[in-house]
C-alpha atoms as a PDB file:
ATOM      1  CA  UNK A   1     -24.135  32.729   8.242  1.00  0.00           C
ATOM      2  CA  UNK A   2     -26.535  30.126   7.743  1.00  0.00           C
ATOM      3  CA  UNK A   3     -26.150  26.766   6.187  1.00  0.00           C
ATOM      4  CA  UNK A   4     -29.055  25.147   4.808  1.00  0.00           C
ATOM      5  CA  UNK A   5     -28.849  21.652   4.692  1.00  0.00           C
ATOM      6  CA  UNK A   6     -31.682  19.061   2.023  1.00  0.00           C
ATOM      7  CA  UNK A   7     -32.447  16.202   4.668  1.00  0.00           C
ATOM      8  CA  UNK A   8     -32.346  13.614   2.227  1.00  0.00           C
ATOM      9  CA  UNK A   9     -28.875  14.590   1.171  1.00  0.00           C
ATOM     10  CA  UNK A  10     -27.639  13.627   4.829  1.00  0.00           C
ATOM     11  CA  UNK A  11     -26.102  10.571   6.683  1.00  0.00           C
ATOM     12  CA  UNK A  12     -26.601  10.375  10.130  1.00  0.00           C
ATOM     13  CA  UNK A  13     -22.746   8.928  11.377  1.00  0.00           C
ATOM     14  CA  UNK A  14     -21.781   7.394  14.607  1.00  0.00           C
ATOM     15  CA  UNK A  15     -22.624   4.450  16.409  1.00  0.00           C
ATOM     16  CA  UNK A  16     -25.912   4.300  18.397  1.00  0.00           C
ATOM     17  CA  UNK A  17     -25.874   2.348  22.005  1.00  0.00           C
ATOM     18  CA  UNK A  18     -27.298  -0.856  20.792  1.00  0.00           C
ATOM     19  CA  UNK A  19     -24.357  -0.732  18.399  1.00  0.00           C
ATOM     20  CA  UNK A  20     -21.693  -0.245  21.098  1.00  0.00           C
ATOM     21  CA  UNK A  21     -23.015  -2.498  23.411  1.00  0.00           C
ATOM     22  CA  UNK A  22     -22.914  -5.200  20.676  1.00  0.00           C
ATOM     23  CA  UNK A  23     -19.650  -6.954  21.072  1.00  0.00           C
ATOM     24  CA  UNK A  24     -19.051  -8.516  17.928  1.00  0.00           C
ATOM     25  CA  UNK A  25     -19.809  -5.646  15.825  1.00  0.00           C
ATOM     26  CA  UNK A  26     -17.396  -3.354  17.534  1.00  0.00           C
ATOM     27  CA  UNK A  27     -14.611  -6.167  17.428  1.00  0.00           C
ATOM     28  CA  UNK A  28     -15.545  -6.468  13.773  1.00  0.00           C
ATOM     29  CA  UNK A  29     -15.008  -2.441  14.086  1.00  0.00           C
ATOM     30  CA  UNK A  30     -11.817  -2.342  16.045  1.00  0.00           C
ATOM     31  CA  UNK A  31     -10.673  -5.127  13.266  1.00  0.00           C
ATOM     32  CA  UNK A  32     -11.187  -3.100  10.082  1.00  0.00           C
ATOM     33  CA  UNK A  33      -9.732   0.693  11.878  1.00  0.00           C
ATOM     34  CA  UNK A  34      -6.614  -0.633  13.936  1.00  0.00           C
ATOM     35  CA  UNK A  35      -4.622  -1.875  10.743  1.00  0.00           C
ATOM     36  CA  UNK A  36      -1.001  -2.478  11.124  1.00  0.00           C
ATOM     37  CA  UNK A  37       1.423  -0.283   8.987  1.00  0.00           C
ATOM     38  CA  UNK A  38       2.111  -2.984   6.227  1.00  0.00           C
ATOM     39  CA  UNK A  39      -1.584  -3.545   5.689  1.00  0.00           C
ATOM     40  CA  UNK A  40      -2.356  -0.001   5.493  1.00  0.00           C
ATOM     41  CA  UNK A  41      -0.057   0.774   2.953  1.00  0.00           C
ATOM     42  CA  UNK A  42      -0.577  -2.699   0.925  1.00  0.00           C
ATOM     43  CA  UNK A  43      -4.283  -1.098   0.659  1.00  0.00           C
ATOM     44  CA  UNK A  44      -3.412   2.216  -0.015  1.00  0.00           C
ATOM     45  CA  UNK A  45      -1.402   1.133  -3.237  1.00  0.00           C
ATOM     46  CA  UNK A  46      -4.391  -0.915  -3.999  1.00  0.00           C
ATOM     47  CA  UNK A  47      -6.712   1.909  -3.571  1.00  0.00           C
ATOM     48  CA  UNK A  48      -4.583   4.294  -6.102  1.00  0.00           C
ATOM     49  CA  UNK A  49      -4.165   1.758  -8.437  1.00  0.00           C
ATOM     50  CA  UNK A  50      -7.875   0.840  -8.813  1.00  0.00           C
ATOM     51  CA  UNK A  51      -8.693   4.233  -9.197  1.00  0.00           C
ATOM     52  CA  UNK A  52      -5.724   4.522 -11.669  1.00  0.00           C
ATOM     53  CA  UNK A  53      -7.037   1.521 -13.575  1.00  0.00           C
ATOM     54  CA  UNK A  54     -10.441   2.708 -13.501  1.00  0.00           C
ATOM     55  CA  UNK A  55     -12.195   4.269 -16.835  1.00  0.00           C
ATOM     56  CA  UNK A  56     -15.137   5.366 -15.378  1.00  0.00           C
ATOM     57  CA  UNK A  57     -13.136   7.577 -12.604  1.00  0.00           C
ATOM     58  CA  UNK A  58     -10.225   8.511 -15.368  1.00  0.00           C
ATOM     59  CA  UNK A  59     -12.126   9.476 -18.075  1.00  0.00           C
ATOM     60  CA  UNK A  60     -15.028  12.285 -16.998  1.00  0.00           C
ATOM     61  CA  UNK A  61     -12.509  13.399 -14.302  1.00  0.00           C
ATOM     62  CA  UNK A  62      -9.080  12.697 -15.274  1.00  0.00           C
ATOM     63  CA  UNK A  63      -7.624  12.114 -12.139  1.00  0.00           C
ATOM     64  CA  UNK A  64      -4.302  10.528 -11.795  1.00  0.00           C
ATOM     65  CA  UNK A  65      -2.711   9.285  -8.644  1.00  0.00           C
ATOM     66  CA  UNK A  66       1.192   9.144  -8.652  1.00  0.00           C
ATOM     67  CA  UNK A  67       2.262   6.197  -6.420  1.00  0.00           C
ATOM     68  CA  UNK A  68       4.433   7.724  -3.910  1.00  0.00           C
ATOM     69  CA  UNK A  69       7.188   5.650  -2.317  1.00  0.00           C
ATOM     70  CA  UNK A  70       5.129   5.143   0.902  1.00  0.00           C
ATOM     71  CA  UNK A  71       7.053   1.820   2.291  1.00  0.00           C
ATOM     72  CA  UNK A  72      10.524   3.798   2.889  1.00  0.00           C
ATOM     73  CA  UNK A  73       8.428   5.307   6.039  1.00  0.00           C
ATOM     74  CA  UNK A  74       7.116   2.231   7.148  1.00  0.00           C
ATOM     75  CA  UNK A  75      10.377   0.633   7.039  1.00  0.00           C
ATOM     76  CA  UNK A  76      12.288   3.374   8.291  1.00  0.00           C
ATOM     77  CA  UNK A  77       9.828   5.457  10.322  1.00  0.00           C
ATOM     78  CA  UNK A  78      10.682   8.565  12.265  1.00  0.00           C
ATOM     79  CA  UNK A  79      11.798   8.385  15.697  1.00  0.00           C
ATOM     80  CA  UNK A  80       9.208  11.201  17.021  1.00  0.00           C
ATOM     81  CA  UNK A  81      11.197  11.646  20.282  1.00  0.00           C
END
């Protein structure tokens, strides 16, 4: 099967070698992905709400995100041994 793929319609993704060898952008990187558990669910719940909250999302698309109680499992998380 072939795909077919409109060029302008495509990101390129990844970070080139001047990027990586740039210190401060990939501590600015490591800052935003290594997010502790609190912090990751504090922006999760504001994520869902502002989509929740937001008319132009709700009303041609009608999605609805229930707010599942996420901070039971990072107060209590598995023990994956």
């Amino acid at each position: 099967m072939k795909v077919k793929v409109v060029p302008h319609c495509c990101a390129l993704t990844g970070i080139t070698d001047t990027m990586w060898n740039d210190k401060g952008l990939m501590k600015k990187i490591q800052d935003h992905m290594q997010v502790n558990p609190t912090d990751r669910v504090d922006r999760l719940t504001d994520h869902m709400y502002a989509l929740n909250s937001n008319d132009r999302v709700q009303h041609p698309y009608d999605i609805r995100i229930n707010n599942p109680n996420i901070t039971e499992s990072v107060e209590h998380p598995e023990n994956p041994n």
